[in-house]
Structure formats: structure tokens, C-alpha cells
Protein backbone atom coordinates (compact mmCIF):
# COMPACT_ATOMS: atom_id res chain seq x y z
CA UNK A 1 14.01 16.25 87.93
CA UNK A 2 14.74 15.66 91.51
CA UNK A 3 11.88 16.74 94.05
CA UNK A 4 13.49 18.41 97.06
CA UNK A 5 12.08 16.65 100.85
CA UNK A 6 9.70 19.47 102.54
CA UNK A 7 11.02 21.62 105.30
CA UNK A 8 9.37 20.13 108.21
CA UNK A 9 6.71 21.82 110.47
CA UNK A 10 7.80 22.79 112.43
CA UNK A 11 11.64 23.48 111.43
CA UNK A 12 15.17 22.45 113.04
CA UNK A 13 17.57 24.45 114.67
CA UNK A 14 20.68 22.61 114.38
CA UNK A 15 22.99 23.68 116.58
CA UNK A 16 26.46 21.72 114.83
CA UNK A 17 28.71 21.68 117.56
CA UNK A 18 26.16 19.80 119.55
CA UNK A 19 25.74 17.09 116.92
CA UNK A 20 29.32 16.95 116.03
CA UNK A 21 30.14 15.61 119.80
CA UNK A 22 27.23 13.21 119.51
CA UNK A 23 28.42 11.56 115.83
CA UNK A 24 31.62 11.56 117.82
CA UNK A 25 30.32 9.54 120.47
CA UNK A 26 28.49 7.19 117.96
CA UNK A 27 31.39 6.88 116.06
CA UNK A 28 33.11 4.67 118.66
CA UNK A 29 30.27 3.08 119.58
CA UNK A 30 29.73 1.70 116.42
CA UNK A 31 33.13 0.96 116.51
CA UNK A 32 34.03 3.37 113.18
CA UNK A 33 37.72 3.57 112.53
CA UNK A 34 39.95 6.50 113.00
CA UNK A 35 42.27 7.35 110.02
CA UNK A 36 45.62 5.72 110.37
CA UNK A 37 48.66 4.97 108.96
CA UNK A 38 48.59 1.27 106.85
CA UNK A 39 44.91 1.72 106.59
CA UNK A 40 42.43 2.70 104.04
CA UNK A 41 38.75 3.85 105.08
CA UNK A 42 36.76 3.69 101.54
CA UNK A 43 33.25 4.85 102.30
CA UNK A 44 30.06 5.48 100.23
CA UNK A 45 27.08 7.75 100.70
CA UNK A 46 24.12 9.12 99.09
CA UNK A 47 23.37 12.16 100.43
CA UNK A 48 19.79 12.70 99.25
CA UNK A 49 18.96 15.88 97.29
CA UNK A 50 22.53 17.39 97.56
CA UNK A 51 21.39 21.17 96.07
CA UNK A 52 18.21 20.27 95.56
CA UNK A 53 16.91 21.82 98.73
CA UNK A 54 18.74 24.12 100.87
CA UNK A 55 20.70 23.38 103.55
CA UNK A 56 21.67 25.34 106.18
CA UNK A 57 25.85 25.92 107.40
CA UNK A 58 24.82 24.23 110.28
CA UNK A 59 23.74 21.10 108.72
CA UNK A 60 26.37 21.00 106.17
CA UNK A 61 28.96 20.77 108.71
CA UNK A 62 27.15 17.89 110.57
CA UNK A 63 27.44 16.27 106.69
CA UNK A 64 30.93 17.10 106.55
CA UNK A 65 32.24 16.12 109.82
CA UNK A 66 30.59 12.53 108.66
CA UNK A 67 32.52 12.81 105.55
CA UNK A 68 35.91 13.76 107.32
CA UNK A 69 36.12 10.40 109.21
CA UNK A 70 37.00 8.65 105.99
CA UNK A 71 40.29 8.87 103.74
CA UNK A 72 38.21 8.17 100.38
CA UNK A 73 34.18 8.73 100.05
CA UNK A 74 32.13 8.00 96.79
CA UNK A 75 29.04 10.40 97.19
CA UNK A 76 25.99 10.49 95.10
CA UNK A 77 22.89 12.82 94.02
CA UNK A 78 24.97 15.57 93.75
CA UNK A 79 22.76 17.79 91.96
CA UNK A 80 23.35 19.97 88.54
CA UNK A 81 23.44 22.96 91.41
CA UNK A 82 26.71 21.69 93.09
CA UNK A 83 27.33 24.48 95.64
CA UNK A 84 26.11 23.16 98.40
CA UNK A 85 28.68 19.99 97.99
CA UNK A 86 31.77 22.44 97.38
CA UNK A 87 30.98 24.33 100.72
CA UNK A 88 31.06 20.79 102.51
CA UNK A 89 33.91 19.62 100.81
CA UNK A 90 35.36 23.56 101.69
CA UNK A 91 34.10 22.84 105.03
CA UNK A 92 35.68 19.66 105.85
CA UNK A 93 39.12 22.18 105.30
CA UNK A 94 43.14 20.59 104.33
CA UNK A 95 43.62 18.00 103.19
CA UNK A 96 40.25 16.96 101.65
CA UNK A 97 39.77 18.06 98.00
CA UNK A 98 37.82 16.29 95.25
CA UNK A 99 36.95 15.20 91.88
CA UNK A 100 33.13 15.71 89.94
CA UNK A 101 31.39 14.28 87.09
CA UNK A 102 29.04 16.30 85.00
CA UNK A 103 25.42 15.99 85.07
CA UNK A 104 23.43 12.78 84.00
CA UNK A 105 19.86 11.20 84.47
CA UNK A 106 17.25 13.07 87.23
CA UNK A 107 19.93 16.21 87.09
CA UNK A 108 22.71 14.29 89.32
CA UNK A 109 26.42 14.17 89.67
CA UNK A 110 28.68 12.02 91.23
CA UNK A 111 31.92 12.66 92.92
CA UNK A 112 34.84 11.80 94.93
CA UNK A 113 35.99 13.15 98.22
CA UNK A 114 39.92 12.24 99.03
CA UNK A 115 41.82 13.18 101.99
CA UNK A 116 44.98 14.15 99.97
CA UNK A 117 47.35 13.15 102.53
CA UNK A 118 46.35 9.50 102.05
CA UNK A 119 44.91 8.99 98.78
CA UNK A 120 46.25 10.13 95.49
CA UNK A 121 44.51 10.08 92.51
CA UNK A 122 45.50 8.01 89.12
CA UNK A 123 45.42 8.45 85.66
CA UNK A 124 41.99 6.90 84.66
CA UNK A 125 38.89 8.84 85.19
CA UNK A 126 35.66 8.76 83.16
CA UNK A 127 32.48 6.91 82.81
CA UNK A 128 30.98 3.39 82.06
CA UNK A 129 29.25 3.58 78.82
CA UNK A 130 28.33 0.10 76.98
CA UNK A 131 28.79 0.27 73.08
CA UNK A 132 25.55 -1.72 71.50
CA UNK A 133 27.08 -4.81 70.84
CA UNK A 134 27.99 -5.26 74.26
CA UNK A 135 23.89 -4.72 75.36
CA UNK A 136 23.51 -7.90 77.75
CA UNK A 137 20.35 -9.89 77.18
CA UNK A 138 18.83 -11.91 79.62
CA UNK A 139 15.57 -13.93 81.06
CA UNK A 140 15.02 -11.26 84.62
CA UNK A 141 12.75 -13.62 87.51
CA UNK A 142 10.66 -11.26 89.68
CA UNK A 143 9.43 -12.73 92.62
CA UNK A 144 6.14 -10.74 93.83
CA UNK A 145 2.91 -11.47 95.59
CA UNK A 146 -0.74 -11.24 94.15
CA UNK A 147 -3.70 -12.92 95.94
CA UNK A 148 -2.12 -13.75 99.13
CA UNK A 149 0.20 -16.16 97.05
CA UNK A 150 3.88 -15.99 95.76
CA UNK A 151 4.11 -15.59 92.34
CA UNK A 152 7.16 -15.07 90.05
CA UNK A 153 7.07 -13.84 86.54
CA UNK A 154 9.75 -13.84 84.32
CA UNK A 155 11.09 -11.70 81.42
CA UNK A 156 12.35 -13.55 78.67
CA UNK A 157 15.24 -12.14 76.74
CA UNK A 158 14.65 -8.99 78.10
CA UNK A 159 17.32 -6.33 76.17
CA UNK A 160 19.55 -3.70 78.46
CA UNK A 161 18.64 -0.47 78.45
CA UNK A 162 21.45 2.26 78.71
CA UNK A 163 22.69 3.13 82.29
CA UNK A 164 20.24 6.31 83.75
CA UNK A 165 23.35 7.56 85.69
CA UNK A 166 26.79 6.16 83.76
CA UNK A 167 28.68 4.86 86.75
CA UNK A 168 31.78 7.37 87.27
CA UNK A 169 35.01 5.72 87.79
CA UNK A 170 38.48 6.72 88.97
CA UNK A 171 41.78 4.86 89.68
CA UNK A 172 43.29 5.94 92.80
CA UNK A 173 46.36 4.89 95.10
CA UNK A 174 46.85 4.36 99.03
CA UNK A 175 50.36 3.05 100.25
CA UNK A 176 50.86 0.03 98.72
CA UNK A 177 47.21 -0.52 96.96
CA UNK A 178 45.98 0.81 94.23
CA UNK A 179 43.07 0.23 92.47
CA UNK A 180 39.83 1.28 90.30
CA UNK A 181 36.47 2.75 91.57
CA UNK A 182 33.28 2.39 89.80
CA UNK A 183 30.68 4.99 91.43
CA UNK A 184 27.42 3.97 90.98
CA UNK A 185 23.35 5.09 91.36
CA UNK A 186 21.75 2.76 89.28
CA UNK A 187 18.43 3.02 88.34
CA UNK A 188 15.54 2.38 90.81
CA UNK A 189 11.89 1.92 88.65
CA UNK A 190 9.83 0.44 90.81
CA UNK A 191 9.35 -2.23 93.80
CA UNK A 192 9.53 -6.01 92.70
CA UNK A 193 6.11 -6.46 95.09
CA UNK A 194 4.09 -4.13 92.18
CA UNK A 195 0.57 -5.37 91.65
CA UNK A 196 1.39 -3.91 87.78
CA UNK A 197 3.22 -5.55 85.14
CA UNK A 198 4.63 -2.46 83.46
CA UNK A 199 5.81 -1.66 87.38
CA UNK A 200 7.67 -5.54 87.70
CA UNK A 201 9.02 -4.53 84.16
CA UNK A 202 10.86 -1.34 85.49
CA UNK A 203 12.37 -3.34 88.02
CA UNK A 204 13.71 -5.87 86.03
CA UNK A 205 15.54 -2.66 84.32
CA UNK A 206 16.83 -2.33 87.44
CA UNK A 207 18.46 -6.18 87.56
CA UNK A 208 19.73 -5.26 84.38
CA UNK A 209 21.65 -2.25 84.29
CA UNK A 210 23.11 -4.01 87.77
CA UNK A 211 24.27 -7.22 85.70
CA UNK A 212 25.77 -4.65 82.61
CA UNK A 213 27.48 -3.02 85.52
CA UNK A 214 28.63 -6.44 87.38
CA UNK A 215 29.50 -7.99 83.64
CA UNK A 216 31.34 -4.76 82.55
CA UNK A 217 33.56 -4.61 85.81
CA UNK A 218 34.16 -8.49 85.23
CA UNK A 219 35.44 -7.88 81.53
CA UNK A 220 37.13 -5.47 82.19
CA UNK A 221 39.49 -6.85 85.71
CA UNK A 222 40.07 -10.46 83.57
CA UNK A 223 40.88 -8.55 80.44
CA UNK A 224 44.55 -7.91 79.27
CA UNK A 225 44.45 -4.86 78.59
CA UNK A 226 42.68 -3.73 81.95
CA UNK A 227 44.25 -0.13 83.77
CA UNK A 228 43.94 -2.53 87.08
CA UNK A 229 42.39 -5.64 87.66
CA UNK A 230 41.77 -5.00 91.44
CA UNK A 231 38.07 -2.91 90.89
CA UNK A 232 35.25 -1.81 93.39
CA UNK A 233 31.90 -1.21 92.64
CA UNK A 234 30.05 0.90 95.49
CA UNK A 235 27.25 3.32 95.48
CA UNK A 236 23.48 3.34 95.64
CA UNK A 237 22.62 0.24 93.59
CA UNK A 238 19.17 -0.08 94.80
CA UNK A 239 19.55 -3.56 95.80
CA UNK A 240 16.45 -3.95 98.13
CA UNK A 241 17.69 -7.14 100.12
CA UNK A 242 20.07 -10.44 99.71
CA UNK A 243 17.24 -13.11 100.39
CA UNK A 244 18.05 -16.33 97.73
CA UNK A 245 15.50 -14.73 95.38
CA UNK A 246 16.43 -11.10 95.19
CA UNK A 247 17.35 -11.24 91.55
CA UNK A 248 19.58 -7.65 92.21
CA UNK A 249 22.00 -9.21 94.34
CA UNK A 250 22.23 -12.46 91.98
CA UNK A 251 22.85 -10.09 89.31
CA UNK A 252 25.60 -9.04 91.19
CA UNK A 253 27.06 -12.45 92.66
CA UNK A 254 26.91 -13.52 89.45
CA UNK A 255 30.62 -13.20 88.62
CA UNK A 256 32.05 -14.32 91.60
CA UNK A 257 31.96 -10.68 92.79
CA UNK A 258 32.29 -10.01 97.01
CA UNK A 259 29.75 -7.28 98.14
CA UNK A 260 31.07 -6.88 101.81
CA UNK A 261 28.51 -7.46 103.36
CA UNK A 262 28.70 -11.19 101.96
CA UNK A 263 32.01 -11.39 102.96
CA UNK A 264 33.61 -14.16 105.08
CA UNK A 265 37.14 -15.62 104.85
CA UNK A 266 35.45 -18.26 103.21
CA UNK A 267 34.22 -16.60 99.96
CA UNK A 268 30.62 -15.44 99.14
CA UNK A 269 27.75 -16.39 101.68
CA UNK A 270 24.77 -14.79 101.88
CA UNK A 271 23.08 -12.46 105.12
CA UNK A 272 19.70 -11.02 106.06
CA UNK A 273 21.63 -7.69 106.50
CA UNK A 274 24.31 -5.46 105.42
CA UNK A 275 26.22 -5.50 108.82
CA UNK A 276 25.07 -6.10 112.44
CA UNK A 277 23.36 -2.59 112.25
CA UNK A 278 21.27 -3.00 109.94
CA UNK A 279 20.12 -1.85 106.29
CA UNK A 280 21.61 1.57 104.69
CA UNK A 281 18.53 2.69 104.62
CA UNK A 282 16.41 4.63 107.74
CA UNK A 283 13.92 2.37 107.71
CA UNK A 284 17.19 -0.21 108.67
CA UNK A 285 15.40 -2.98 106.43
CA UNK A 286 17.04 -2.57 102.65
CA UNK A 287 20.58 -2.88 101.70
CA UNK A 288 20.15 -0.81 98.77
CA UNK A 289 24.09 1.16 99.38
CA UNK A 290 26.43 -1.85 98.56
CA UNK A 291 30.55 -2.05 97.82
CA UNK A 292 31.64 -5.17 96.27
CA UNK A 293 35.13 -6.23 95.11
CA UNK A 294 36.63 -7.80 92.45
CA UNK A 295 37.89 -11.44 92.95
CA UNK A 296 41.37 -10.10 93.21
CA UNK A 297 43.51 -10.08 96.06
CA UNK A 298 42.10 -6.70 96.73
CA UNK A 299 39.32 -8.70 98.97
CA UNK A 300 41.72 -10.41 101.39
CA UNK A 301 43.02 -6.84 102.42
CA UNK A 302 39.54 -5.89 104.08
CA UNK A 303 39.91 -5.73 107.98
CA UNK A 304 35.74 -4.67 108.50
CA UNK A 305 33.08 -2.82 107.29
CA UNK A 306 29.71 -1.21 108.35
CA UNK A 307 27.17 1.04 108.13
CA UNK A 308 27.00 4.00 110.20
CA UNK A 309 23.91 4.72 111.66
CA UNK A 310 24.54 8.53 112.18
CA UNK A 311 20.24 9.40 112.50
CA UNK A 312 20.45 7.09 115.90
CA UNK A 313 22.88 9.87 117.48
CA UNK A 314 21.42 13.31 115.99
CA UNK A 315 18.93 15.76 116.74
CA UNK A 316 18.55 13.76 120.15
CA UNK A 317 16.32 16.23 121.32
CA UNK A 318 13.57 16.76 118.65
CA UNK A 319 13.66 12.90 118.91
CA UNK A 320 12.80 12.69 122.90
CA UNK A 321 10.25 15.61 122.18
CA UNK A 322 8.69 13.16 119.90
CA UNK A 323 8.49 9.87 121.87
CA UNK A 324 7.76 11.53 124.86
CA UNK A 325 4.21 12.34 123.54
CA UNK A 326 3.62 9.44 120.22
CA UNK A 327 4.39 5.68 119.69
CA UNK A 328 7.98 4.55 118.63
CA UNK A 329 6.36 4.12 115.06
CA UNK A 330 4.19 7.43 115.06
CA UNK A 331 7.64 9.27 116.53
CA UNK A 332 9.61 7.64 113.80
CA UNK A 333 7.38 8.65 110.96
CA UNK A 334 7.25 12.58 112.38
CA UNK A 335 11.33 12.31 112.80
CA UNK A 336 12.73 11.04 109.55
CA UNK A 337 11.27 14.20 107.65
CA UNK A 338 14.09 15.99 109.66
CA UNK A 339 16.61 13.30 108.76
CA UNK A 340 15.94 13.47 105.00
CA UNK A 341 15.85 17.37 104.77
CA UNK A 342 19.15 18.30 106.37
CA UNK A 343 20.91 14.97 106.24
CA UNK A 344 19.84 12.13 104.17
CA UNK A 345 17.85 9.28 103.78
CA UNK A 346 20.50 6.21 103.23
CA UNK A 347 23.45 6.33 105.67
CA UNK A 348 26.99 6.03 104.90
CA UNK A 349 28.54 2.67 104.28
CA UNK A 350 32.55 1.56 104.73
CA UNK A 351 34.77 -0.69 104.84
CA UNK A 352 38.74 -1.03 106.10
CA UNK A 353 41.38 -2.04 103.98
CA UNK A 354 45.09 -3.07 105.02
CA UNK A 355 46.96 -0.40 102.71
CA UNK A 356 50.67 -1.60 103.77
């Protein structure tokens, strides 16, 4: 059962129309693209909580203006209580409309948001679900440290365990692409650095369901009998970094796969970070939102991607209150509260695609 983030002491008065002009700003800055004709902006976001805790009109429309600068948005932790997302979606007005799942692990859906002028929906929607037989087994490495010294233990023909969340996917047409979304919150367990085995065991669950996920999506674009070969995976797949021994993202490369953040005209190369901002994350030091691509021709129709840093443009004042009197870490640590409880705690990530 999701745990909603505290109302922080004291509260926010979010004034939307103030914050609206200051994502606009950012927006540009961060060089976002508009919507435009020939292109496709495919975003994902996690929007922590979503009916969990209550939000306030004001803060859903700072949420839904986000939203309304891309033509097709994969959102996650939509809770069993999905009210709060409707009166986004509501508030982000014609033409954006959008399709659910139903509830799965920790209470959550998952959805898409389309702007209807640009995207139409397909034929295909349901979820991911592995039959038995097709349970991957694999040896899972986990690098971690203990006694000042890097260790790595590994898992030997450790068994899948069924997806927490079943990835939700969807087929769905822009211009002259069309293609098939897998949305995705994998599970999380625990952080490869745990002192505990059982903890380093959860995590490996983690690699896991991310390989049945990348190995699923690979069967199923090289098989014959495949809606369309040209799929995405994007979501919150709690991959924590791409360093050479992050055993997540390996899991994911595995198959030839191109997370964009790896991408390069060259083929797959690895990065300390997501994009030039940073991590998806607040902290700006995990890369835990990803969206990689089939090896399809899909790929060579990306033009950029990024993540948008929308908590470095709002609530501008409660942040100068803060620095003015505390250190940039002890101001940080007082203003992500506010971030978390009427926003979220990942930010959005996109990329451009060539639709003509």
C-alpha cells in the first residue's frame, strides 16, 4: 500500500498561474520542444503518489500544464483512487484524452495521456504477463561494498519472479510511425549497496523482472507473428545508474536494445547520465526513468531527448526563503518535501521523433 509524502510544515500556497509562466520559461531553456507538425514528443513520468495524497487544483494544473507539452505521455503510480489523474487529464482540456489499466502491485495503475489530434490509438492494448515456461533463469552479479572494499556476490540460477506491476502496453500511430508501447514500473526491492544478503537478493529481483521485460520485448519485435516490430519500453524501471557494472542497465543492453540516453548515431555507448541535465531523479544522480527502443528503424527517427528538470523553475520563492537563511544542502533537504507532495519526486523524461 502506497504511503502518501507528508504535507510540509509549514504548507504551500501555489499560486498556478505563477508557476505555469516559470515551467514556460524553463521549457525553452532546457530547450523542450513545442508540438509540431512531422514530430512526435513521447514522454514518460512518474508522478509520485497520484491519489494517494491530495492535491490541490492549483497543483494539478502545474502537473497538467507539464503534461500538455507532449503529444503522447506514459504516466505511472496512478493510484486505485484515480480522480485526481482524470481532473488533470480534464484539466489539460481538447484534445488530450486517455487510456487506464486496472489496479496491480502497491495499489497502482498505469496510463496513457494522447493529444488526440496527433496520436491515435491502435488495436493492441493489454498487459505483459510471462506464462511459466517462459520464467528466465539467470546467474544476477551485485556489485556492493562491505569493509571499505568492493565486493560482488552473485546469484546463481536465480528463477524470475512474476512482474509486481505487469507492464501495460498499447500500439499507437503518429503520421507515418506507428508503433508499440510497453509502460513500465518495475519492481524496486532494495539498493545493490545493502550490507544484507536478503536486501542484495531483492535487488537482483529487480535485474530480473528488467531482463523478462527486455527478453519479452525482444521475442516478441523478431517474432513473426509480432502486432509491430518497432517497440518502446519507457517508464520507471528503477535503473539506479549506467556505470559498466550496473547489472540493471546490462539487463537491459542485453539485446541490443537503445535506451536514449545511450544513444549516438553510432549504436549503444554508455554515459554517466541520462542527458546533460542530469538524473530523473531530484537528487539529479539516478537514471532510474529510462525509454529504450527496439533495434528497428524506429531508433534512427529520434531527433533528441531529455529530462526536464521542472523542480529547478517552481516554487522559486519558498526556494529563496530557504537559501537565504540554510546551506544549499540543508535548503535542498527542507525543499524537496514540497516537490514530492504536490509534484513528484522523478521528473519527466522525452524524447523527439521524426513522425513524417
Amino acid at each position: 500500500m502506497a504511503i502518501p509524502f507528508k504535507e510540509p510544515t509549514p504548507p504551500l500556497r501555489i499560486r498556478s498561474a505563477d508557476e505555469i509562466s516559470a515551467l514556460d520559461a524553463h521549457f525553452d531553456k532546457r530547450d523542450v520542444p513545442r508540438s509540431s507538425a512531422n514530430r512526435l514528443l513521447l514522454a514518460s513520468w512518474n508522478i509520485a503518489n497520484l491519489g494517494v495524497q491530495e492535491r490541490s487544483d492549483s497543483a494539478c494544473k502545474v502537473i497538467a500544464h507539464i503534461l500538455k507539452r507532449f503529444d503522447l505521455i506514459a504516466v505511472q503510480e496512478i493510484n486505485d483512487d484515480y480522480r485526481s489523474f482524470t481532473t488533470i487529464v480534464k484539466m489539460m482540456g481538447e484534445p488530450f484524452n486517455f487510456i487506464m489499466s486496472d489496479t496491480a502491485g502497491n495499489d497502482e495503475r498505469l496510463a496513457y495521456v494522447y493529444n488526440a489530434h496527433k496520436v491515435q490509438p491502435g488495436n493492441l492494448f493489454g498487459e505483459v504477463a510471462l506464462r511459466p515456461r517462459e520464467y528466465p533463469k539467470r546467474d544476477v552479479r551485485v556489485h556492493y561494498r562491505k569493509n571499505r572494499k568492493n565486493q560482488v556476490q552473485i546469484f546463481k540460477n536465480l528463477r524470475y519472479t512474476p512482474f509486481d506491476r505487469n507492464p501495460f502496453i498499447g500500439s499507437f500511430k503518429s503520421g507515418e510511425i506507428d508503433f508499440v508501447l510497453a509502460n513500465v514500473h518495475l519492481y524496486f526491492g532494495k539498493f545493490q549497496q545493502s550490507s544484507k544478503e536478503e536486501d542484495r537478493l531483492k535487488y537482483a529481483r529487480r535485474v530480473l523482472e528488467i531482463y523478462a521485460l527486455a527478453k519479452w520485448a525482444n521475442d516478441r519485435s523478431s517474432g513473426g507473428n509480432a502486432w509491430d516490430k518497432d517497440i518502446v519500453l519507457l517508464g520507471d524501471m528503477n535503473v539506479p545508474n549506467m556505470e559498466n557494472n550496473e547489472a540493471t542497465i546490462s539487463a537491459l543492453q542485453q539485446f541490443a536494445w537503445t535506451a536514449v540516453g545511450l544513444y549516438q548515431d553510432s549504436g549503444l555507448a554508455r554515459t554517466e547520465n541520462l542527458t546533460r541535465i542530469g538524473g530523473s531523479n531530484l537528487g539529479n544522480d539516478k537514471t532510474y526513468d529510462q525509454i529504450a527502443f527496439a533495434p528497428t528503424s524506429l531508433k534512427n527517427r529520434i531527433v533528441k531527448h531529455g529530462v526536464f528538470d521542472f523542480d529547478s523553475a517552481v516554487f522559486s520563492n519558498k526556494w529563496r526563503e530557504l537559501i537565504s537563511t540554510q546551506t544549499h544542502a540543508s535548503a535542498v533537504k527542507a525543499f524537496n518535501p514540497y516537490l514530492k507532495r504536490y509534484l513528484s519526486d522523478h521528473r519527466p523524461i522525452w524524447v523527439e521523433l521524426r513522425s513524417d
